[in-house]
PDB file of N, CA and C in Angstrom:
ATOM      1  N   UNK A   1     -34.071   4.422 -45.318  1.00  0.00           N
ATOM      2  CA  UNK A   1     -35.024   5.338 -44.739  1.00  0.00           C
ATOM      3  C   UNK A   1     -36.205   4.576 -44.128  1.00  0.00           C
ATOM      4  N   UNK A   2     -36.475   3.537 -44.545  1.00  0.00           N
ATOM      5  CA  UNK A   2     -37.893   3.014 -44.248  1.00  0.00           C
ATOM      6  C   UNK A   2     -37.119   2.069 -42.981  1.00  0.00           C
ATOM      7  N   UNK A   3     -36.098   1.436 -42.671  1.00  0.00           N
ATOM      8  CA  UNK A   3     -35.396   1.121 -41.229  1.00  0.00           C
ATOM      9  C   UNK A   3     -35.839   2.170 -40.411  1.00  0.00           C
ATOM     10  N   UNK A   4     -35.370   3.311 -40.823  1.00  0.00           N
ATOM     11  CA  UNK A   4     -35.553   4.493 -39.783  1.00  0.00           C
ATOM     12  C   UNK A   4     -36.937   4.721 -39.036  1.00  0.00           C
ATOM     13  N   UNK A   5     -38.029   4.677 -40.004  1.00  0.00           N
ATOM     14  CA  UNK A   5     -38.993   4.928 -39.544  1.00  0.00           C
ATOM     15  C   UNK A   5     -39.656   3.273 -39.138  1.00  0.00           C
ATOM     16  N   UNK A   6     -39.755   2.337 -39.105  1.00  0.00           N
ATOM     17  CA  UNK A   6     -39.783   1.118 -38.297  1.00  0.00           C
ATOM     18  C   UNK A   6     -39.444   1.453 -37.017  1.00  0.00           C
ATOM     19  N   UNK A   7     -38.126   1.981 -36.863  1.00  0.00           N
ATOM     20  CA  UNK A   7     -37.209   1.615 -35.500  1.00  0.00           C
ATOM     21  C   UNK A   7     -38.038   2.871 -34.569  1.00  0.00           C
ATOM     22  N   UNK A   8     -38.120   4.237 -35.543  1.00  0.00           N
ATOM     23  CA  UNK A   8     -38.932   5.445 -34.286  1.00  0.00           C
ATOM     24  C   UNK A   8     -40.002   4.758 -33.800  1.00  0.00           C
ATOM     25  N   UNK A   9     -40.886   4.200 -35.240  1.00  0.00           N
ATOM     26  CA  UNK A   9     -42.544   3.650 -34.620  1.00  0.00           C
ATOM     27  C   UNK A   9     -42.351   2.800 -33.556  1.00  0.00           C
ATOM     28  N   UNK A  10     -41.278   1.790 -33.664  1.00  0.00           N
ATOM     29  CA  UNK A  10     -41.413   0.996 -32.201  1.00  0.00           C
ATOM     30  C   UNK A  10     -40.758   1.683 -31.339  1.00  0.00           C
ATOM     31  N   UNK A  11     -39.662   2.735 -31.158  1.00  0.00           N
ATOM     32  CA  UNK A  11     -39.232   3.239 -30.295  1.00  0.00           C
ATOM     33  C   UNK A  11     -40.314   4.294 -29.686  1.00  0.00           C
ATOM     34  N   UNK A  12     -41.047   4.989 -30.403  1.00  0.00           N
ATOM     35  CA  UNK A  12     -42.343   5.654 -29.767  1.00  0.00           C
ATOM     36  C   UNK A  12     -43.242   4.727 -29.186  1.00  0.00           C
ATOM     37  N   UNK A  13     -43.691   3.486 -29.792  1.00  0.00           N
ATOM     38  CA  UNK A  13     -44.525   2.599 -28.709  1.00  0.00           C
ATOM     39  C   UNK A  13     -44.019   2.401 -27.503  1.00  0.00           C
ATOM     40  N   UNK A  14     -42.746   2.405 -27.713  1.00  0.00           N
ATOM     41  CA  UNK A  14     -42.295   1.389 -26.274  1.00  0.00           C
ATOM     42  C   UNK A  14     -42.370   3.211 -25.497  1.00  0.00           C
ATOM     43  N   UNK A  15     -42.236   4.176 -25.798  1.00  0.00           N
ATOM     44  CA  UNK A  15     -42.301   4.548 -24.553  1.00  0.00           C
ATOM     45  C   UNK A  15     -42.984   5.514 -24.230  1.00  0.00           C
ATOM     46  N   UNK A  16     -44.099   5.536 -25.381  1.00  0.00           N
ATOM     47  CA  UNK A  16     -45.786   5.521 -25.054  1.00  0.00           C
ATOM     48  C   UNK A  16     -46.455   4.468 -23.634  1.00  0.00           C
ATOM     49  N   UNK A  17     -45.767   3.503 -23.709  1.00  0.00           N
ATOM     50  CA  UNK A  17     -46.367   2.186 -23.232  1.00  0.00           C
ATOM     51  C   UNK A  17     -45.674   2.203 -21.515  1.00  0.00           C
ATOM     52  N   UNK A  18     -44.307   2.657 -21.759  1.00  0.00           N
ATOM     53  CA  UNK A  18     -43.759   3.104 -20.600  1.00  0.00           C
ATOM     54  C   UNK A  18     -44.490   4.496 -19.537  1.00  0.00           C
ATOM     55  N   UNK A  19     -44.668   5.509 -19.994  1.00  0.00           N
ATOM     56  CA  UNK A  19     -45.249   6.272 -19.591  1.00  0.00           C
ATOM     57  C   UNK A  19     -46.687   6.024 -19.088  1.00  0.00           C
ATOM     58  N   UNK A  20     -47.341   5.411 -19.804  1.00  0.00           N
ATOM     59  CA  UNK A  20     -48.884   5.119 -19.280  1.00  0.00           C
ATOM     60  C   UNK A  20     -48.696   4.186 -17.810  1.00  0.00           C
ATOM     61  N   UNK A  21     -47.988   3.343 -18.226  1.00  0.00           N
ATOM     62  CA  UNK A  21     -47.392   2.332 -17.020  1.00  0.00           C
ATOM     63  C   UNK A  21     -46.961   3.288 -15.937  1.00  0.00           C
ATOM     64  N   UNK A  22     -46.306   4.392 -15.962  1.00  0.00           N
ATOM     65  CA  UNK A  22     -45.469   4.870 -14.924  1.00  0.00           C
ATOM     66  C   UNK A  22     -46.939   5.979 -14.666  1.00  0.00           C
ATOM     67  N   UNK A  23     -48.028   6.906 -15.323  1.00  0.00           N
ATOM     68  CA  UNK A  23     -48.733   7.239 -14.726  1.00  0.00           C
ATOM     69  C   UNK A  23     -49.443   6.623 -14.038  1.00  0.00           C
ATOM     70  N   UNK A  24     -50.191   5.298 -14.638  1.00  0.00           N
ATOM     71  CA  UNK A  24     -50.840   4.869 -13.725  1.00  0.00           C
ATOM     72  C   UNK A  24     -50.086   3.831 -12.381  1.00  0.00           C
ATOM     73  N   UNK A  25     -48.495   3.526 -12.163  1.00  0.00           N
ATOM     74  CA  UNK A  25     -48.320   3.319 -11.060  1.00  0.00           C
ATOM     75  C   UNK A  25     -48.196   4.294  -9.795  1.00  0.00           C
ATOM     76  N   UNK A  26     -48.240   5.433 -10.426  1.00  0.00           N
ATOM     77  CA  UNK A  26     -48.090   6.516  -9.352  1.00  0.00           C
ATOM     78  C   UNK A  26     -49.092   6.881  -8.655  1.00  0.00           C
ATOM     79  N   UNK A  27     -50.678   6.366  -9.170  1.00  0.00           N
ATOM     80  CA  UNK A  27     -51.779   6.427  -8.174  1.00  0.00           C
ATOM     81  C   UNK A  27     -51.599   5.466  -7.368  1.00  0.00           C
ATOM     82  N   UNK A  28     -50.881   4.064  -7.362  1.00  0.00           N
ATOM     83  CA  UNK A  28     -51.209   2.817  -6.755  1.00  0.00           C
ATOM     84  C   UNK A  28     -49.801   3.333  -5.691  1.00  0.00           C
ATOM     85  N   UNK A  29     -48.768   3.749  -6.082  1.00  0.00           N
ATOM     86  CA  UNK A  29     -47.426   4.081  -4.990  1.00  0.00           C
ATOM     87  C   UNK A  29     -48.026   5.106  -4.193  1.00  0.00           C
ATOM     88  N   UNK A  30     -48.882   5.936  -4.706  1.00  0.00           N
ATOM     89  CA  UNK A  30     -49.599   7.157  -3.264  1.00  0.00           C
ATOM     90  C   UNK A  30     -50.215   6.425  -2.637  1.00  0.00           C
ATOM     91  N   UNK A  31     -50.862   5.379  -2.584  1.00  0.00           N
ATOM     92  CA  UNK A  31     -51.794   4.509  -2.111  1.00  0.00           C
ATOM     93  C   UNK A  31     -51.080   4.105  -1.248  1.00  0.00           C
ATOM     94  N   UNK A  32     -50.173   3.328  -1.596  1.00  0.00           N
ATOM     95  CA  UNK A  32     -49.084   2.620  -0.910  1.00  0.00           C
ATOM     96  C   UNK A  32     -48.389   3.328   0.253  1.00  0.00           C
ATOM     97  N   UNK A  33     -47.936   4.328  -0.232  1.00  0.00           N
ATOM     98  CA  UNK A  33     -47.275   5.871   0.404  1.00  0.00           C
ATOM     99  C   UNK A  33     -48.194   5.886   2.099  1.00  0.00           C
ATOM    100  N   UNK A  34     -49.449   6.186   1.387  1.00  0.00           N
ATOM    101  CA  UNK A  34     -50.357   7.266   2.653  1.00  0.00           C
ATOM    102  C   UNK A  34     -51.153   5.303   3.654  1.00  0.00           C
ATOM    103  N   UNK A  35     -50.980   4.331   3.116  1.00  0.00           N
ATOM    104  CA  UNK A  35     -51.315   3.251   3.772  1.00  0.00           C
ATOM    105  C   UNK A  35     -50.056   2.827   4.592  1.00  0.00           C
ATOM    106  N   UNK A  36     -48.844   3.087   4.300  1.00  0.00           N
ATOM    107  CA  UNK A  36     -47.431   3.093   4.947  1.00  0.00           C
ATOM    108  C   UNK A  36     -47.925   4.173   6.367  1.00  0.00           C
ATOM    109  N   UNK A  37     -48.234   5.209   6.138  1.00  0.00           N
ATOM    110  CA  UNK A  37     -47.919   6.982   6.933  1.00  0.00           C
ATOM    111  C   UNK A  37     -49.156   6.252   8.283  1.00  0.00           C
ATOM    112  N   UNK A  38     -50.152   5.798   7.127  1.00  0.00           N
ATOM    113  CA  UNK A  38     -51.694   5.224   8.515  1.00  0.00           C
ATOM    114  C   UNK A  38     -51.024   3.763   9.392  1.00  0.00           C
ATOM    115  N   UNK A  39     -50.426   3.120   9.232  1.00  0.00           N
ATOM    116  CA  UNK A  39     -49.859   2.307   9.805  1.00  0.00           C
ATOM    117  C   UNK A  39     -48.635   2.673  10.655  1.00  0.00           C
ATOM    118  N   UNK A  40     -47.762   3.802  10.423  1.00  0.00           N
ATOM    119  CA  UNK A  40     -47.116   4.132  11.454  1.00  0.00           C
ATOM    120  C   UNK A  40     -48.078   4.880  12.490  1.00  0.00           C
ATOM    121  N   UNK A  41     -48.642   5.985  12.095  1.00  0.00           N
ATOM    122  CA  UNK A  41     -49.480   6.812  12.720  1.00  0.00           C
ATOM    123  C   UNK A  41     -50.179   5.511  13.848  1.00  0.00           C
ATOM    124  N   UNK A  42     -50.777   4.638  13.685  1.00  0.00           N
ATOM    125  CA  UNK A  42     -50.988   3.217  14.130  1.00  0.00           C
ATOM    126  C   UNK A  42     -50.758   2.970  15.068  1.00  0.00           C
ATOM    127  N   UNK A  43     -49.341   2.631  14.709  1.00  0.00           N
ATOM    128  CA  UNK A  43     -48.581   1.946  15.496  1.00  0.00           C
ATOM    129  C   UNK A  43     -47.661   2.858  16.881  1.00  0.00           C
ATOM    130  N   UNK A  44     -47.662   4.277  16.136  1.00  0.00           N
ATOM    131  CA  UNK A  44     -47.059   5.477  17.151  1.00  0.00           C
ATOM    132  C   UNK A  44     -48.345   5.520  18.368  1.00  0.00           C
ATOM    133  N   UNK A  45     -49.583   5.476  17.697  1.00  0.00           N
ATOM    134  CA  UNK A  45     -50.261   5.531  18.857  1.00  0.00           C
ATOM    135  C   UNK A  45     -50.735   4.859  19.898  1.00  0.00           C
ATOM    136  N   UNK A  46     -50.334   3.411  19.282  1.00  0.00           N
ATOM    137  CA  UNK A  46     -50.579   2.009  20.342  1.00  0.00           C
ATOM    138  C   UNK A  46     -49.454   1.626  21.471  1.00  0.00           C
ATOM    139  N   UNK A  47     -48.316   2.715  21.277  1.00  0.00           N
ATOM    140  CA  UNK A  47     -47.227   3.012  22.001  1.00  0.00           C
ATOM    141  C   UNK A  47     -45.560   1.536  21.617  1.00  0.00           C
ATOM    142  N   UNK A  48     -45.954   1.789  20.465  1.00  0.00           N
ATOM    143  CA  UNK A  48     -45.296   0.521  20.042  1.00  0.00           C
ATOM    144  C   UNK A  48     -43.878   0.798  19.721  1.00  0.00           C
ATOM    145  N   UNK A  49     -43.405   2.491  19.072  1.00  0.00           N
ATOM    146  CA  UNK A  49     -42.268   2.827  18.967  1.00  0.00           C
ATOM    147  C   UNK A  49     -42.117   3.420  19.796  1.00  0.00           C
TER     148      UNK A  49
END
């Protein structure tokens, strides 16, 4: 029994630790996202495509 509860506690860290990671990359990928959209927008208007 005491295996069991070892293995949840680290299996809940790890994906406690996962999740925080994946919220906070999803502000930095919108970032990424809408700096992608301003660089075509950019480039559509400098007559480049």
């Amino acid at each position: 029994m005491e295996d069991f509860w070892a293995s949840a506690v680290q299996s809940g860290f790890a994906v406690a630790v996962a999740g925080y990671l994946l919220v906070r990359m999803e502000s930095r990928l919108q970032e990424l996202t809408n700096a992608i959209r301003d660089l075509q927008v950019a480039i559509v208007n400098r007559g480049g495509i």
